[in-house]
N, C-alpha and C. Protein backbone atom coordinates (compact mmCIF):
# COMPACT_ATOMS: atom_id res chain seq x y z
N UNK A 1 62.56 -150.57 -28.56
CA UNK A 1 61.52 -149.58 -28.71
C UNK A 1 61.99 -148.27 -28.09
N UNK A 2 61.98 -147.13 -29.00
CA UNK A 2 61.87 -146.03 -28.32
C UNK A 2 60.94 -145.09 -27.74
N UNK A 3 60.89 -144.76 -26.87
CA UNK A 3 59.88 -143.71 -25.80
C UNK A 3 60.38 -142.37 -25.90
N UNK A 4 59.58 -141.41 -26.14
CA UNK A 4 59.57 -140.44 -25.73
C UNK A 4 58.93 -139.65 -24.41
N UNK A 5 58.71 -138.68 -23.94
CA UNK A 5 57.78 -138.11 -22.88
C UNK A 5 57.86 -136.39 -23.69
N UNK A 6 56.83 -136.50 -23.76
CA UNK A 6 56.28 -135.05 -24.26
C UNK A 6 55.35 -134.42 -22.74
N UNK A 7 56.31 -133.07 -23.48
CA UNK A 7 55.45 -132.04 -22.52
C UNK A 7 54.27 -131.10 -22.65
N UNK A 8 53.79 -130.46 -21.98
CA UNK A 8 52.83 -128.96 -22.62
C UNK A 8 53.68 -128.68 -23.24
N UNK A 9 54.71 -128.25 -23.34
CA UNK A 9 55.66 -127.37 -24.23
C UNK A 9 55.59 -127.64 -25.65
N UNK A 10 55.81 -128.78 -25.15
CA UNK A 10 56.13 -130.05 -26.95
C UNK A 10 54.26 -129.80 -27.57
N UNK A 11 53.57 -129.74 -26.75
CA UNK A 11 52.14 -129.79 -27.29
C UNK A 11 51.79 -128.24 -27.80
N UNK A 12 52.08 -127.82 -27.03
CA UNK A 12 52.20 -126.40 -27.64
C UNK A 12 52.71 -125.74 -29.02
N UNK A 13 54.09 -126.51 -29.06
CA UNK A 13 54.85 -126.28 -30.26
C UNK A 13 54.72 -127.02 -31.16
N UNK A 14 53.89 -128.13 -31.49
CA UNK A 14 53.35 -128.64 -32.64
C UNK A 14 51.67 -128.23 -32.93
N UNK A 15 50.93 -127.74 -31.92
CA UNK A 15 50.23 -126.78 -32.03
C UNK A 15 50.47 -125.49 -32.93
N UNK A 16 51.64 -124.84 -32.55
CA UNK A 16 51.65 -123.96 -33.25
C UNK A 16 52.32 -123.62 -34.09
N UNK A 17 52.94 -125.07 -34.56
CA UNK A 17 53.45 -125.03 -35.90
C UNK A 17 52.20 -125.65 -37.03
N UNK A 18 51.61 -126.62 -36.50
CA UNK A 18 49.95 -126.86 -37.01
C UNK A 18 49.28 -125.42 -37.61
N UNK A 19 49.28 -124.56 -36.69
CA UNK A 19 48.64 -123.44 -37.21
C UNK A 19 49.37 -122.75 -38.05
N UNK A 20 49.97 -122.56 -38.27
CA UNK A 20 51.08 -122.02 -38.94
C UNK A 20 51.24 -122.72 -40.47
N UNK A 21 50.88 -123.87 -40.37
CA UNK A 21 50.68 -124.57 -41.94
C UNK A 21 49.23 -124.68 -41.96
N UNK A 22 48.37 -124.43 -41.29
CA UNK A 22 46.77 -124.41 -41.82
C UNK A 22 46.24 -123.57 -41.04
N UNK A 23 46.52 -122.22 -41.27
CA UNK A 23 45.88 -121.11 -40.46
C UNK A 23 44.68 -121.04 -40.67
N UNK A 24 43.61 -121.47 -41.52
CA UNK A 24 42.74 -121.37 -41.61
C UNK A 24 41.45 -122.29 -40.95
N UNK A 25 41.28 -122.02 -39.42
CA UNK A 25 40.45 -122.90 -38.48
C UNK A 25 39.36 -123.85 -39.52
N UNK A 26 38.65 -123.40 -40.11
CA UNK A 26 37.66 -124.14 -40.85
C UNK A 26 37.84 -125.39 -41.37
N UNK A 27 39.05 -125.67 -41.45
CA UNK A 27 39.48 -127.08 -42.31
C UNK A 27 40.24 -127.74 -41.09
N UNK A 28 40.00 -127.57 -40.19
CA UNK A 28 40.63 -128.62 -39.00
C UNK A 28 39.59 -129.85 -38.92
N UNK A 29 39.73 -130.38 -39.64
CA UNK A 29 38.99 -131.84 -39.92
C UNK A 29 39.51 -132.82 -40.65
N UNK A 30 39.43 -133.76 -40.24
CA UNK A 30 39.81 -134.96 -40.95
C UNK A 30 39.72 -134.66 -42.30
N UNK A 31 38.27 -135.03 -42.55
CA UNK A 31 37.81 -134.60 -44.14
C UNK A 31 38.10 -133.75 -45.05
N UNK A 32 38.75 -132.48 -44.17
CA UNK A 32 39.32 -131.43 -45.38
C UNK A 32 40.79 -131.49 -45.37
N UNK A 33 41.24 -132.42 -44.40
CA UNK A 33 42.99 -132.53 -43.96
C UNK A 33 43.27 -133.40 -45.21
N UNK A 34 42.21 -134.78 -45.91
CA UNK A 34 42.75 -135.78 -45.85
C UNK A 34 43.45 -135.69 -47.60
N UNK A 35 43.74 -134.83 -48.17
CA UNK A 35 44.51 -134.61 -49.37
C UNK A 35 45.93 -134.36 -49.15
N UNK A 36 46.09 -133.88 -47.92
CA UNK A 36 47.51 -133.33 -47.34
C UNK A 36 48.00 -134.57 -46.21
N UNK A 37 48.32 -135.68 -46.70
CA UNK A 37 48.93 -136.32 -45.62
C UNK A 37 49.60 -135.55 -44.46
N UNK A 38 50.97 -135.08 -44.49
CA UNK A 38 51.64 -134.38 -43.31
C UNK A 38 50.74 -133.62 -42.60
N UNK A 39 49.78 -132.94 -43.39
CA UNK A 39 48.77 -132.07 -42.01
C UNK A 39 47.92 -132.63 -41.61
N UNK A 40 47.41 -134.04 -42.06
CA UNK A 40 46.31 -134.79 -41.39
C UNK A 40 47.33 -135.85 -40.65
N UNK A 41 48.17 -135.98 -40.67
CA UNK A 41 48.94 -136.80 -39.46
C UNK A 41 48.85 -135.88 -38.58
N UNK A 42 49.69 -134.76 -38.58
CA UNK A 42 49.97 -133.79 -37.38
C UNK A 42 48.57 -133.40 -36.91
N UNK A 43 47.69 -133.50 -37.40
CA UNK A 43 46.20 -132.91 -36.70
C UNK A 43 45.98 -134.42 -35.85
N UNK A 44 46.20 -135.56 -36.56
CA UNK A 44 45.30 -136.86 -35.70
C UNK A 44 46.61 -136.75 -34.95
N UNK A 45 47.87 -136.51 -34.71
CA UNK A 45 49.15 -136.32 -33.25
C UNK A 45 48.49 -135.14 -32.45
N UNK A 46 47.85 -134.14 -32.81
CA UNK A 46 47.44 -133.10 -31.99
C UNK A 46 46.14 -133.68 -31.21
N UNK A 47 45.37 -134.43 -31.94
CA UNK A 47 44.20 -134.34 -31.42
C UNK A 47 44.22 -136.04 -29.95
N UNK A 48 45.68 -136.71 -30.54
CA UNK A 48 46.07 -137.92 -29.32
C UNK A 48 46.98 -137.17 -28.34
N UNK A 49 47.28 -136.17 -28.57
CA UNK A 49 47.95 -135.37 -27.65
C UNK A 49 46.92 -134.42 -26.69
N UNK A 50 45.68 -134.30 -27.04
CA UNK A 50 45.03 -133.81 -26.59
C UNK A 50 43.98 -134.43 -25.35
N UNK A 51 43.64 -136.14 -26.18
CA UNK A 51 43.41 -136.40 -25.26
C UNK A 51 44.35 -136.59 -24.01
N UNK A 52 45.44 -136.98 -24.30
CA UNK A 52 46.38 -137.36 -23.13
C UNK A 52 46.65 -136.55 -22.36
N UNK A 53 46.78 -134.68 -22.51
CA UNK A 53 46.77 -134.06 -21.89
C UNK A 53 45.64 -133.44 -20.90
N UNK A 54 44.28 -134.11 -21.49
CA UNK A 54 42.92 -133.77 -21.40
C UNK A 54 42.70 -132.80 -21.61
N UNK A 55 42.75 -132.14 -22.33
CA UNK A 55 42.56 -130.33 -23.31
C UNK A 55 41.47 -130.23 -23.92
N UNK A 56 41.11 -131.54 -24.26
CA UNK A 56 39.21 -131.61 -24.82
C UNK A 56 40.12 -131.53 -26.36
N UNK A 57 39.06 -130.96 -27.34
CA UNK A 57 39.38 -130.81 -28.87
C UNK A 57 40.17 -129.75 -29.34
N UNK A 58 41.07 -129.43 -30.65
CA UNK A 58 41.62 -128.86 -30.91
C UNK A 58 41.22 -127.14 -31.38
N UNK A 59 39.51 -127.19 -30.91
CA UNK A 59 39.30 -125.72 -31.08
C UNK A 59 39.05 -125.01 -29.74
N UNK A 60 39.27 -125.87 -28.39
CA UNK A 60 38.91 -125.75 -27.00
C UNK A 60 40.22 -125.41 -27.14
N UNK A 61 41.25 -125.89 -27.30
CA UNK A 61 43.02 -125.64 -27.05
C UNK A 61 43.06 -124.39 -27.56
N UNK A 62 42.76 -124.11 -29.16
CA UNK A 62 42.99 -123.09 -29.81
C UNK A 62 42.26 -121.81 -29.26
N UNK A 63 41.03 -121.83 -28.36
CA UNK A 63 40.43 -120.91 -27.87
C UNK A 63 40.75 -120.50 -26.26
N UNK A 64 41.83 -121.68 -25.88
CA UNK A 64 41.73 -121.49 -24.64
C UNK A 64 40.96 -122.20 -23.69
N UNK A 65 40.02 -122.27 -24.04
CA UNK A 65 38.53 -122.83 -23.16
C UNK A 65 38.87 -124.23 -22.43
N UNK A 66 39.71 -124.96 -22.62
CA UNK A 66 40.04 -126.06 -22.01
C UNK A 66 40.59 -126.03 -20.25
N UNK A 67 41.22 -124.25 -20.08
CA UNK A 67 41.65 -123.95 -18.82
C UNK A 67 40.59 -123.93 -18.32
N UNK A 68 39.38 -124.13 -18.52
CA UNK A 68 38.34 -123.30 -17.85
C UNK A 68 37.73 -125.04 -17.52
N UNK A 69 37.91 -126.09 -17.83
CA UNK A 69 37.64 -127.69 -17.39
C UNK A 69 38.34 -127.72 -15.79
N UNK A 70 39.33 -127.22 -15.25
CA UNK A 70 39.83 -127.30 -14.55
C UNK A 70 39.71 -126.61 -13.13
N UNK A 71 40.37 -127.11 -11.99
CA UNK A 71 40.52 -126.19 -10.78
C UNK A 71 41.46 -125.40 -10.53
N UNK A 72 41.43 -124.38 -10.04
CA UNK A 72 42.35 -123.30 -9.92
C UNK A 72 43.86 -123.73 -8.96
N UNK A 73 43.31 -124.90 -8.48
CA UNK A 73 44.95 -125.69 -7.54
C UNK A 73 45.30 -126.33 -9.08
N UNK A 74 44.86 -126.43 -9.74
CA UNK A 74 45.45 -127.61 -10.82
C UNK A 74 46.88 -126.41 -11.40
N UNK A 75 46.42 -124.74 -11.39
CA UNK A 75 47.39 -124.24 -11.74
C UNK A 75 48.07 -123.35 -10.88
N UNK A 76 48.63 -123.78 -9.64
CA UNK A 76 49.01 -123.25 -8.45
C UNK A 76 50.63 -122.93 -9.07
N UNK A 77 51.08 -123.93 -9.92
CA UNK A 77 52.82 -123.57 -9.82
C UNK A 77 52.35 -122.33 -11.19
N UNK A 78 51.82 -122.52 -12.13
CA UNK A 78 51.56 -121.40 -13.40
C UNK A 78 51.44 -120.18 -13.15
N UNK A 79 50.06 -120.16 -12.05
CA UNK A 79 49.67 -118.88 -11.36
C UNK A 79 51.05 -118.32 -10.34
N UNK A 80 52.09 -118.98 -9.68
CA UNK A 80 53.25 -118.45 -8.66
C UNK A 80 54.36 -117.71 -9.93
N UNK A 81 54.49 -118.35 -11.11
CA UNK A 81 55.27 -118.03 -12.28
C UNK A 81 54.51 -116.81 -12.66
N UNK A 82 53.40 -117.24 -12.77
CA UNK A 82 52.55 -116.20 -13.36
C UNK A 82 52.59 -114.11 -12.75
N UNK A 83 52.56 -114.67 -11.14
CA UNK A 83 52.55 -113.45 -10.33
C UNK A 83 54.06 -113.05 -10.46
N UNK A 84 54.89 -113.73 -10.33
CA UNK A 84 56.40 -113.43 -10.49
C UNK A 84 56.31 -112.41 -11.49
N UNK A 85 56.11 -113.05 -12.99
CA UNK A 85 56.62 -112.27 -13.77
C UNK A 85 55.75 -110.65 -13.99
N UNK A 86 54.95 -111.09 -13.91
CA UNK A 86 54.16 -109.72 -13.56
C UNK A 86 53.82 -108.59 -12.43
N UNK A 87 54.82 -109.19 -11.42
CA UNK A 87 55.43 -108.21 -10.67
C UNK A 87 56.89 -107.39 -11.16
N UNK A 88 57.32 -108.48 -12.16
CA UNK A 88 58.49 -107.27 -12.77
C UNK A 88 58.15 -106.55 -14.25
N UNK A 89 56.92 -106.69 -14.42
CA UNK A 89 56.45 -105.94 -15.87
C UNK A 89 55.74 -104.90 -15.68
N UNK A 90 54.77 -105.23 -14.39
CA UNK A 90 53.55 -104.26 -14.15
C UNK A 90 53.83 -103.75 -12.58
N UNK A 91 52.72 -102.97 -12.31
CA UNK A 91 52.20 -103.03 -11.03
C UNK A 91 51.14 -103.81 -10.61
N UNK A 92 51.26 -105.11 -10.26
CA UNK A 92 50.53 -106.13 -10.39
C UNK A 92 49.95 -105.73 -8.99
N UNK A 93 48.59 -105.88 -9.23
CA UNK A 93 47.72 -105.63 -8.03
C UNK A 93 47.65 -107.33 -6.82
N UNK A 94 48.20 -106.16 -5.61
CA UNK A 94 48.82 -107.44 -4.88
C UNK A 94 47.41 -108.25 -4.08
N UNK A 95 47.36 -109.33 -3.33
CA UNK A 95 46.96 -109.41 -2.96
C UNK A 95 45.52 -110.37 -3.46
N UNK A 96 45.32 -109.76 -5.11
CA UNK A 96 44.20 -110.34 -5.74
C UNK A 96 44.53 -111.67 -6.01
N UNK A 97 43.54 -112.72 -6.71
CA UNK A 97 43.56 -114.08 -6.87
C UNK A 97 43.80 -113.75 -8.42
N UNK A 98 44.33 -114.71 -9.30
CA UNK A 98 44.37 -114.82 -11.07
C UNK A 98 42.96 -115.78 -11.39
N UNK A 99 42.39 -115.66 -12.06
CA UNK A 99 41.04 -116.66 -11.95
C UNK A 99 41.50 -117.58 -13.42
N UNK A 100 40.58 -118.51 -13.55
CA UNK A 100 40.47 -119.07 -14.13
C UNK A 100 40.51 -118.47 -15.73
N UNK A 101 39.57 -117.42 -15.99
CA UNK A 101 39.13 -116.48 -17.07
C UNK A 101 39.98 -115.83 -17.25
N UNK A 102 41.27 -115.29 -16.55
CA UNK A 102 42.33 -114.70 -16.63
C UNK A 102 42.92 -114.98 -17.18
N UNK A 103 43.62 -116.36 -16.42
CA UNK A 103 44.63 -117.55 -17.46
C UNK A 103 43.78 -118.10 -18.76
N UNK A 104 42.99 -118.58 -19.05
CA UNK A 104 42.18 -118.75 -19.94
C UNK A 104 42.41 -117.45 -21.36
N UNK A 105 42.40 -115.96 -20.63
CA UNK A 105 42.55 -115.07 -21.65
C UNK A 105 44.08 -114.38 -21.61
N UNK A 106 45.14 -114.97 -21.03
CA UNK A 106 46.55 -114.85 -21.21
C UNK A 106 47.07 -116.31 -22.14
N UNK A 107 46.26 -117.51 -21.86
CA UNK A 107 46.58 -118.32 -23.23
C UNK A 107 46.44 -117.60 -24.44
């Protein structure tokens, strides 16, 4: 048997190759997938990837809103990456916290 281990990354990037073959949010359903085998597999892999990651449903991911289930330690290493890089892009205002709604609207 082979195993894999998938990451956010990997979830991300079949995410957004998903969108990319059905840009059109309205038909993210079983029922309107189920003429297109390959995109109703990859939607029922997105949506077992979702639970496993606990992201909630595939329009909470797509909106973001799933960061907002969480505690702000849950993204302590994101937010240290986060301040990094935006101390060499911006004048990142020091000192402040990144909130939840922040990361939420940089997804």
């Amino acid at each position: 048997m082979h195993e894999e281990t998938y990451t956010a990354k990997n979830v991300l990037d079949f995410y957004l190759e998903f969108e990319g073959m059905q840009p059109d949010k309205r038909t993210w359903t079983e029922d309107k997938l189920k003429d297109n085998p390959p995109r109703l597999y990859r939607f029922k892999m997105l949506q077992s990837f979702f639970v496993a990651f606990e992201l909630g449903d595939i329009m909470e991911f797509a909106e973001g809103t799933f960061v907002l289930k969480r505690k702000i330690g849950d993204y302590r290493t994101l937010i240290k990456q986060m301040k990094s890089e935006l101390k060499t892009i911006t004048k990142f205002r020091k000192g402040e916290d990144i909130t939840l709604n922040e990361i939420a609207f940089l997804f």
